[in-house]
PDB file of N, CA and C in Angstrom:
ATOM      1  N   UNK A   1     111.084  78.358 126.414  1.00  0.00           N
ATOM      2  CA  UNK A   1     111.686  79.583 125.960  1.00  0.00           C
ATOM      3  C   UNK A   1     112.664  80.043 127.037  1.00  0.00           C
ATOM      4  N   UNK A   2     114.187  80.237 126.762  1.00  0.00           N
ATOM      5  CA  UNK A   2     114.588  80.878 127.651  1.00  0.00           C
ATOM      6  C   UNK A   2     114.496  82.252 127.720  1.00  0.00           C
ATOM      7  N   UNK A   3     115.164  82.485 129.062  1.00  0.00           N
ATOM      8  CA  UNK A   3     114.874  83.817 129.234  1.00  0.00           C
ATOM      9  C   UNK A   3     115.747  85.194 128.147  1.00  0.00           C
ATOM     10  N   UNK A   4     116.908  84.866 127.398  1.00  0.00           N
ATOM     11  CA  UNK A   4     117.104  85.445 126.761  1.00  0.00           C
ATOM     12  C   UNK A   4     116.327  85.639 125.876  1.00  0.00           C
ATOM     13  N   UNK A   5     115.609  84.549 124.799  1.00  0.00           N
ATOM     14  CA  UNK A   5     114.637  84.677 123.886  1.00  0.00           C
ATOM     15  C   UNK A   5     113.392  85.077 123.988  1.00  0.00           C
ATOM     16  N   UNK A   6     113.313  85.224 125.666  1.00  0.00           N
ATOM     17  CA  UNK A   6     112.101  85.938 126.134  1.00  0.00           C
ATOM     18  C   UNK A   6     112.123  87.383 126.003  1.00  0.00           C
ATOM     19  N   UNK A   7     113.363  87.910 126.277  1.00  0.00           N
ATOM     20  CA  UNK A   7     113.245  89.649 126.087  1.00  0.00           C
ATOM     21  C   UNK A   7     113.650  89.874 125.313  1.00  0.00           C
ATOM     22  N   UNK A   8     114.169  89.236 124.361  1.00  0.00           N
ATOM     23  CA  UNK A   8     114.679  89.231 122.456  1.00  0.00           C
ATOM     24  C   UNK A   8     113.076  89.496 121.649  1.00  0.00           C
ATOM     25  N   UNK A   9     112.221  88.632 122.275  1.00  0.00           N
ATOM     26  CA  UNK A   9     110.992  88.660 121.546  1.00  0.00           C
ATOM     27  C   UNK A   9     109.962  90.025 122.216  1.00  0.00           C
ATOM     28  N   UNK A  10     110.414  89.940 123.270  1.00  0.00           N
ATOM     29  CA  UNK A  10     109.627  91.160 124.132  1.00  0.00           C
ATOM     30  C   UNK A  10     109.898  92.581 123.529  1.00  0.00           C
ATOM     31  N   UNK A  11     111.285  92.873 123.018  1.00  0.00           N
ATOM     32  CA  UNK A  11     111.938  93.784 122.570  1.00  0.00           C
ATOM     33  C   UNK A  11     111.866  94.299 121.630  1.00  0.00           C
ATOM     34  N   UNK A  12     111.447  92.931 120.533  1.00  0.00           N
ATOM     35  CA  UNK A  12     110.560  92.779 119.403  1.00  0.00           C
ATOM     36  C   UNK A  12     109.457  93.535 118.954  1.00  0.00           C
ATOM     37  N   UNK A  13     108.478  92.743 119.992  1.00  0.00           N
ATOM     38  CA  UNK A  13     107.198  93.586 119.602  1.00  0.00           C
ATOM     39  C   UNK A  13     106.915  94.970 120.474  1.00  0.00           C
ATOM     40  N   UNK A  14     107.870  95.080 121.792  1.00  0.00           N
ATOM     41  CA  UNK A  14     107.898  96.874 121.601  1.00  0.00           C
ATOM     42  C   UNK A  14     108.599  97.702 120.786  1.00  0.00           C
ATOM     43  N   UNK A  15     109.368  97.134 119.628  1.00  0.00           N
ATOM     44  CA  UNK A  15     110.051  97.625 118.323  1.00  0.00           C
ATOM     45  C   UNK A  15     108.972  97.777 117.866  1.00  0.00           C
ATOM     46  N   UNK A  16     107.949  97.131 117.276  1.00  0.00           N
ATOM     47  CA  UNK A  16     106.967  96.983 116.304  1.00  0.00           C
ATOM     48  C   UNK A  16     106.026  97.477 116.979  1.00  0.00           C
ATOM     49  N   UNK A  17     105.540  97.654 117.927  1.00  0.00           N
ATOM     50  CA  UNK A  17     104.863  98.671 118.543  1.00  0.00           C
ATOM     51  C   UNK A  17     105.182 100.469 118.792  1.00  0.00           C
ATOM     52  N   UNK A  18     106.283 100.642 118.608  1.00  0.00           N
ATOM     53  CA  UNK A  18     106.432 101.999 118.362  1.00  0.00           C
ATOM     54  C   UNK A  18     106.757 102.167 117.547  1.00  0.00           C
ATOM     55  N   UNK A  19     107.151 101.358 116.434  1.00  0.00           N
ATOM     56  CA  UNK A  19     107.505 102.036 114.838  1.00  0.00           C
ATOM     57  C   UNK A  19     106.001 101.821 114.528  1.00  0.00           C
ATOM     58  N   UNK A  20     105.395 101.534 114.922  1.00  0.00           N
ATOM     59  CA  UNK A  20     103.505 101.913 114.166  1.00  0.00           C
ATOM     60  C   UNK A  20     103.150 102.698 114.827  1.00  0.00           C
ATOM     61  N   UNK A  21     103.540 103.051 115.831  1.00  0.00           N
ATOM     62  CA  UNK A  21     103.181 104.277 116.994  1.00  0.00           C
ATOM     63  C   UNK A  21     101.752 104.291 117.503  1.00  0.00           C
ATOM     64  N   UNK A  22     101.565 102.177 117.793  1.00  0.00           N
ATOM     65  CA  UNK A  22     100.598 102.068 118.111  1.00  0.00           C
ATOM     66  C   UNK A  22      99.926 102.366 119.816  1.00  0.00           C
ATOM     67  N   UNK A  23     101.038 102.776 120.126  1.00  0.00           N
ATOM     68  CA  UNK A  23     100.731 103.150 121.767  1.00  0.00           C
ATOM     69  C   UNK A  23     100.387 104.822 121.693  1.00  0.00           C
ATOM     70  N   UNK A  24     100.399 105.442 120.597  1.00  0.00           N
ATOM     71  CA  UNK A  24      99.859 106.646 120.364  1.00  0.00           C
ATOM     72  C   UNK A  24      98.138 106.810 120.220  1.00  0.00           C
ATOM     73  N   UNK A  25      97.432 105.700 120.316  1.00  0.00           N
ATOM     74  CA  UNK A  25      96.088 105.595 120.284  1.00  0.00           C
ATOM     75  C   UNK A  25      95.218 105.882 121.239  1.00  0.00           C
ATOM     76  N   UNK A  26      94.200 106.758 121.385  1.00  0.00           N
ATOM     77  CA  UNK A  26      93.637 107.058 122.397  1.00  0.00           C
ATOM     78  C   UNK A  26      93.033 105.773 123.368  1.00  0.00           C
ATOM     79  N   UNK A  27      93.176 105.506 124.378  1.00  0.00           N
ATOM     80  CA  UNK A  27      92.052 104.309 125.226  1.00  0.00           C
ATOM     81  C   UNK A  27      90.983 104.604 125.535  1.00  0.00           C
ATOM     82  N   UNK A  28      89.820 103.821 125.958  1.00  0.00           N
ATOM     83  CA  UNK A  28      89.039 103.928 126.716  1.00  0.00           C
ATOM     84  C   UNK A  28      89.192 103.702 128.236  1.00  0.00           C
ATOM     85  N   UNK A  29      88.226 103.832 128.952  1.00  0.00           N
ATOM     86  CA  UNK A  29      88.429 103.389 130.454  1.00  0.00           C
ATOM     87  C   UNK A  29      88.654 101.801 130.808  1.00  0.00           C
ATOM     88  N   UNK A  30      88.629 100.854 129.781  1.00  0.00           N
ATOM     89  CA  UNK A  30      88.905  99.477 130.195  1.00  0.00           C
ATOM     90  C   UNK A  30      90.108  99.580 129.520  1.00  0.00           C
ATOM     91  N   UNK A  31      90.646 101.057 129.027  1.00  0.00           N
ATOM     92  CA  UNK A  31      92.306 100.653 128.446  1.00  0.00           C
ATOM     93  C   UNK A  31      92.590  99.704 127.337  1.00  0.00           C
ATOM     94  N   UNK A  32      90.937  99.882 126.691  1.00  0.00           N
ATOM     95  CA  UNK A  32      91.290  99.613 125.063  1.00  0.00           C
ATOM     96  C   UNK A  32      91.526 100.457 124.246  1.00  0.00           C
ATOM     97  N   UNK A  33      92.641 100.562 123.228  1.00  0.00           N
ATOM     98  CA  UNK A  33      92.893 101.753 122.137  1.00  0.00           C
ATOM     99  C   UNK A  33      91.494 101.541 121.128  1.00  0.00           C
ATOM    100  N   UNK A  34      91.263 102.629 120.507  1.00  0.00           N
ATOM    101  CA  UNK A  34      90.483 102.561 119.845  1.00  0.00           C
ATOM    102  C   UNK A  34      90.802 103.488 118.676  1.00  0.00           C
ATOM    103  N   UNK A  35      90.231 103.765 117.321  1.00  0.00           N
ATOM    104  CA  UNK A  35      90.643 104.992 116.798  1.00  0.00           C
ATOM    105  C   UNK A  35      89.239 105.216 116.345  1.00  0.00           C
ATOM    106  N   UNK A  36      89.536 106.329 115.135  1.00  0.00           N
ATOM    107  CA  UNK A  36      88.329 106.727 114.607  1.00  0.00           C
ATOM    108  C   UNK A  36      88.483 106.744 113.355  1.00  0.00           C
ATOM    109  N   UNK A  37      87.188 106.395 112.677  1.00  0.00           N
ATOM    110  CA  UNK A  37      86.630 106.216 111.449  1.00  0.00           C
ATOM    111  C   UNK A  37      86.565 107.145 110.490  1.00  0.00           C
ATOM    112  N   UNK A  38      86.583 107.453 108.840  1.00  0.00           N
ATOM    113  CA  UNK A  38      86.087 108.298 107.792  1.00  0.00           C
ATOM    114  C   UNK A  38      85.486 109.353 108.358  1.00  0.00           C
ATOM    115  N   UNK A  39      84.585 108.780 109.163  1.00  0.00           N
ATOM    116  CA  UNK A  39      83.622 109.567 109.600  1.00  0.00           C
ATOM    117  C   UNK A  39      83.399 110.551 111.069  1.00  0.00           C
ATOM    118  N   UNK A  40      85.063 109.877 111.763  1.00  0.00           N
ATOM    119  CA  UNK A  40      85.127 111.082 112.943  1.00  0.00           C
ATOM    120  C   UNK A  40      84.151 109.690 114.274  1.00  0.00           C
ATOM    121  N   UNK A  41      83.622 108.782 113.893  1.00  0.00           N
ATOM    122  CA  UNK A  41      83.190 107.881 114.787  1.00  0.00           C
ATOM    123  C   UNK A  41      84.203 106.954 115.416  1.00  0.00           C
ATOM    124  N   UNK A  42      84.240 106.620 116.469  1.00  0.00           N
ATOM    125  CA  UNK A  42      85.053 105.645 117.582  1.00  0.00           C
ATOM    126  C   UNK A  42      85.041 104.315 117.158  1.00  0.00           C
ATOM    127  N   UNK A  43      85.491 103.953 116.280  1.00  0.00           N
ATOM    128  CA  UNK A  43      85.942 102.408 116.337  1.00  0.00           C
ATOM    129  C   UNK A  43      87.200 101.741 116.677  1.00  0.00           C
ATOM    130  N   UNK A  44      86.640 100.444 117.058  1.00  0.00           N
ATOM    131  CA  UNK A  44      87.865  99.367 117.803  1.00  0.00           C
ATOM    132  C   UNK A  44      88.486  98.639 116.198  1.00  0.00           C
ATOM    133  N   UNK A  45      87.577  98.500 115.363  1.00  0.00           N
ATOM    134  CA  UNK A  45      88.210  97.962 114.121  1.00  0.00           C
ATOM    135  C   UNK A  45      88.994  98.430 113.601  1.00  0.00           C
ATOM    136  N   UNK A  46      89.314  99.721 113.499  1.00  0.00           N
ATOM    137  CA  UNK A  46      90.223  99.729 112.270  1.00  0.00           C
ATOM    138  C   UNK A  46      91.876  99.062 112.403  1.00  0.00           C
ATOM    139  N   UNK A  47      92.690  98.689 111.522  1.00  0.00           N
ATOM    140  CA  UNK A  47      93.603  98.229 111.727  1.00  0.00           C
ATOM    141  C   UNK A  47      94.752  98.166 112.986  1.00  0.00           C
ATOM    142  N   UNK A  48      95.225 100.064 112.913  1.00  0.00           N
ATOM    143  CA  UNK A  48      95.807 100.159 114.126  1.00  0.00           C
ATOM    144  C   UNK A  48      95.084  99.973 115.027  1.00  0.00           C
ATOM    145  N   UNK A  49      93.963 100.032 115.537  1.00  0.00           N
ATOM    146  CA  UNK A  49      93.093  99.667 116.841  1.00  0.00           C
ATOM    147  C   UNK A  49      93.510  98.027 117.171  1.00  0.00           C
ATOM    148  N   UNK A  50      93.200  97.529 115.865  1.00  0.00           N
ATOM    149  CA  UNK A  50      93.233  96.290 116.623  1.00  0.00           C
ATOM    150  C   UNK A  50      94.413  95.864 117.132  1.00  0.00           C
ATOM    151  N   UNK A  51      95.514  96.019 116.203  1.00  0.00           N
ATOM    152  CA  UNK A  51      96.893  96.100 116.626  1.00  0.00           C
ATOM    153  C   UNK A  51      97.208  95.909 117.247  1.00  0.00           C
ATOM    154  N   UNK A  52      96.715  97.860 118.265  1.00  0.00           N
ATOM    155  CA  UNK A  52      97.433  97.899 119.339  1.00  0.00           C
ATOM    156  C   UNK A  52      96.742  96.933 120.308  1.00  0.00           C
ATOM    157  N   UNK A  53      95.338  96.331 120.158  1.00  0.00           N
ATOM    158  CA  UNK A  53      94.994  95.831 121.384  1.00  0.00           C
ATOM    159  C   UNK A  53      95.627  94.197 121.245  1.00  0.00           C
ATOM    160  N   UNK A  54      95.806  94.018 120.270  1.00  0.00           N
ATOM    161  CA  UNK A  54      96.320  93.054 120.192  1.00  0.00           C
ATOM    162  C   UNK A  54      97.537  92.959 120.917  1.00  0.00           C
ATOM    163  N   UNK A  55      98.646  93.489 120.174  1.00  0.00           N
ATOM    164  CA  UNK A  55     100.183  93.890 120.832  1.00  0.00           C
ATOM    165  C   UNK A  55      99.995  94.218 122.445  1.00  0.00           C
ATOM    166  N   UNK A  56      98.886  94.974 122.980  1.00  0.00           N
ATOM    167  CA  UNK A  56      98.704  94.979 124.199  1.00  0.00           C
ATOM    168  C   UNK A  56      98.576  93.512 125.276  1.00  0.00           C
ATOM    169  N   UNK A  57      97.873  92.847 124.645  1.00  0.00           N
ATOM    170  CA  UNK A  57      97.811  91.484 125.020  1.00  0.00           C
ATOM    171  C   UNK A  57      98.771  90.729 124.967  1.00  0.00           C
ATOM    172  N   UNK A  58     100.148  90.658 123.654  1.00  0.00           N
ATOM    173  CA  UNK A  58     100.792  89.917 123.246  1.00  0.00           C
ATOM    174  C   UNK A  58     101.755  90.236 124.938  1.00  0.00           C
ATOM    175  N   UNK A  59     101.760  91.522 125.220  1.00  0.00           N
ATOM    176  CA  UNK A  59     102.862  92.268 125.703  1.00  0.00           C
ATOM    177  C   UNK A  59     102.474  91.758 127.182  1.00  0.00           C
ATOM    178  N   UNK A  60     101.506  91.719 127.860  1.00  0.00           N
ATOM    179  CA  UNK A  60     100.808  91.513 129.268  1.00  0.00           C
ATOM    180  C   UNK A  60     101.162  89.853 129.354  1.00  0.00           C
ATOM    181  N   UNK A  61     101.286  88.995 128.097  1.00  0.00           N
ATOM    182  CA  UNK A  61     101.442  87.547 128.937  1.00  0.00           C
ATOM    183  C   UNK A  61     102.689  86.997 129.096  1.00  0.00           C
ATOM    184  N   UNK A  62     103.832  88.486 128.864  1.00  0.00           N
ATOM    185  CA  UNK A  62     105.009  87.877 129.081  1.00  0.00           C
ATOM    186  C   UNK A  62     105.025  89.156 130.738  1.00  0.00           C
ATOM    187  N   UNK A  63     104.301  89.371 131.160  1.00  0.00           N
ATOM    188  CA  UNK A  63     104.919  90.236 132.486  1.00  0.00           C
ATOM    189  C   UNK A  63     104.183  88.874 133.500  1.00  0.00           C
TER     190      UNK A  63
END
């Protein structure tokens, strides 16, 4: 990958990370987002949760 297509793609998914406004998610202390449930309970599942931890990861193995 060159390095142009490296911050083309980097640029990418911090596009797609703030048009879901997945960095708007609360963390925990290991700086996982998490949200909350129907029910007002803390889960890592629901969609945007995983997302963002996902996108968090995607984002850390290009630094």
């Amino acid at each position: 990958m060159t390095k142009s297509q490296r911050e083309l793609l980097i640029r990418a998914l911090e596009f797609y990370r703030d048009e879901r406004q997945l960095d708007n998610l609360p963390q925990d202390e290991e700086f996982r987002y998490y949200d909350y449930d129907e029910n007002g309970n803390v889960t890592y599942k629901s969609v945007d949760a995983i997302d963002a931890n996902n996108m968090g990861k995607l984002l850390e193995s290009f630094d």
